[in-house]
Protein backbone atom coordinates (compact mmCIF):
# COMPACT_ATOMS: atom_id res chain seq x y z
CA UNK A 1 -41.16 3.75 3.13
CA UNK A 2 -42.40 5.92 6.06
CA UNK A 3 -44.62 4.82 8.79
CA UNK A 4 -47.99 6.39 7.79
CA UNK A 5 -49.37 5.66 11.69
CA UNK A 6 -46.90 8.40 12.68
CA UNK A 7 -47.89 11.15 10.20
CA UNK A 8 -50.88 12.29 12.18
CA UNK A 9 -53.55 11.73 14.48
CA UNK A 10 -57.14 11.25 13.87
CA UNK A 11 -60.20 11.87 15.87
CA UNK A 12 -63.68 12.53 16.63
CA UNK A 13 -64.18 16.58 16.51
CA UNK A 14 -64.73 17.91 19.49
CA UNK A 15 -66.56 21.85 20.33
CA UNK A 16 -62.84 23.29 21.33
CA UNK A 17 -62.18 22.46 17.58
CA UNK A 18 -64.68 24.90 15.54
CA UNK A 19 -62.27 27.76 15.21
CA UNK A 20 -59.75 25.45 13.48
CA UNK A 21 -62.01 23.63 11.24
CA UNK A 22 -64.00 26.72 10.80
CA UNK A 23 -60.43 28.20 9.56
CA UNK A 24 -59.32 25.03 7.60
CA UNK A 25 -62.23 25.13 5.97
CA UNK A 26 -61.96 28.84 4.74
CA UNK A 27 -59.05 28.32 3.40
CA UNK A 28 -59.97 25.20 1.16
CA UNK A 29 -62.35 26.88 -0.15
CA UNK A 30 -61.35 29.88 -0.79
CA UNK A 31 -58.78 28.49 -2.92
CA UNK A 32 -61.85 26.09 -4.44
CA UNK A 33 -63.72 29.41 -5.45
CA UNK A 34 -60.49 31.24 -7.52
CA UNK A 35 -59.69 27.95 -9.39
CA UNK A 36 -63.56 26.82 -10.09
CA UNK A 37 -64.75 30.49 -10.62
CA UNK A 38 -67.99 29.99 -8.11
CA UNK A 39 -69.37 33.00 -7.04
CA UNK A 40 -71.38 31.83 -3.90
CA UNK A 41 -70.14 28.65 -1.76
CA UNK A 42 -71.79 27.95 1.30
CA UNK A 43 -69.06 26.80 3.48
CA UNK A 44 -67.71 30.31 3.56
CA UNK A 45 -70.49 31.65 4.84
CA UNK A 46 -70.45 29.03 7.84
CA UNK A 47 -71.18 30.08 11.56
CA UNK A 48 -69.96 28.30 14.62
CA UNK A 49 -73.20 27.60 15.56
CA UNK A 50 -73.27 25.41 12.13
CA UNK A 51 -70.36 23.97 12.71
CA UNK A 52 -71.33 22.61 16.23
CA UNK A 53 -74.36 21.11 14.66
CA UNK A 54 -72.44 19.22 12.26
CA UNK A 55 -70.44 17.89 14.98
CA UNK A 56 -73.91 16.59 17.28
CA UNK A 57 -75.60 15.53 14.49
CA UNK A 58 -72.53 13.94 12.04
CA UNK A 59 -69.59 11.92 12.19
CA UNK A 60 -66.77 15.10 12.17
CA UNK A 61 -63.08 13.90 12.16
CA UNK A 62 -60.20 16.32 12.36
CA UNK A 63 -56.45 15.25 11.53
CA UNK A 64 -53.55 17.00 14.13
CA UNK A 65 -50.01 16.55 13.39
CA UNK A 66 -47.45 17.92 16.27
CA UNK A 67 -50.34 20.09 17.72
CA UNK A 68 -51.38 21.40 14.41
CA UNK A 69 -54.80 21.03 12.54
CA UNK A 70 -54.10 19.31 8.96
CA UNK A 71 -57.62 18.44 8.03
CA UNK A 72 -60.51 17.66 8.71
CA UNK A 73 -63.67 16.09 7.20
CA UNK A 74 -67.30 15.57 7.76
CA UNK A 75 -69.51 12.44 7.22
CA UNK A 76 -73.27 12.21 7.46
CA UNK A 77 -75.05 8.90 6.95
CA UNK A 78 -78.62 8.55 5.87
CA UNK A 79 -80.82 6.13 7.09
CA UNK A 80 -80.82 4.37 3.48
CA UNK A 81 -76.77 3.61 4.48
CA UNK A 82 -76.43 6.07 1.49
């Protein structure tokens, strides 16, 4: 079995990493709207400015692998722990 630990990197998003995430996120769902057959999804329509936000205001992780962006997820917790 490979060692997972070596696959990629994770870490707390940082401003210098909008344009990828604003770009990985495009892509996902793009591909989310042709195989679901929405017609309106809000995270294409996403600014920088919104993105930023996110990342003050939630717990934003991006994945890196050699230098490249593989992922990247968001993660907002309410004060209910919900």
């Amino acid at each position: 079995m490979e060692d997972f630990e070596s696959l990629f990197r994770i870490r707390l998003a940082r401003e210098k990493d909008i344009p990828a995430i604003m770009e990985m996120t495009k892509e996902a769902f793009l591909k989310y709207k042709e195989a679901s057959g929405c017609d309106h999804l809000d995270a294409l329509n996403e600014t920088y400015d919104d993105v930023k936000r996110d990342i003050e205001n939630k717990i934003v992780l991006v994945a890196i692998d050699d230098g490249e962006y593989v992922g990247s997820v968001r993660v907002e917790i309410f004060p209910d722990k919900t």
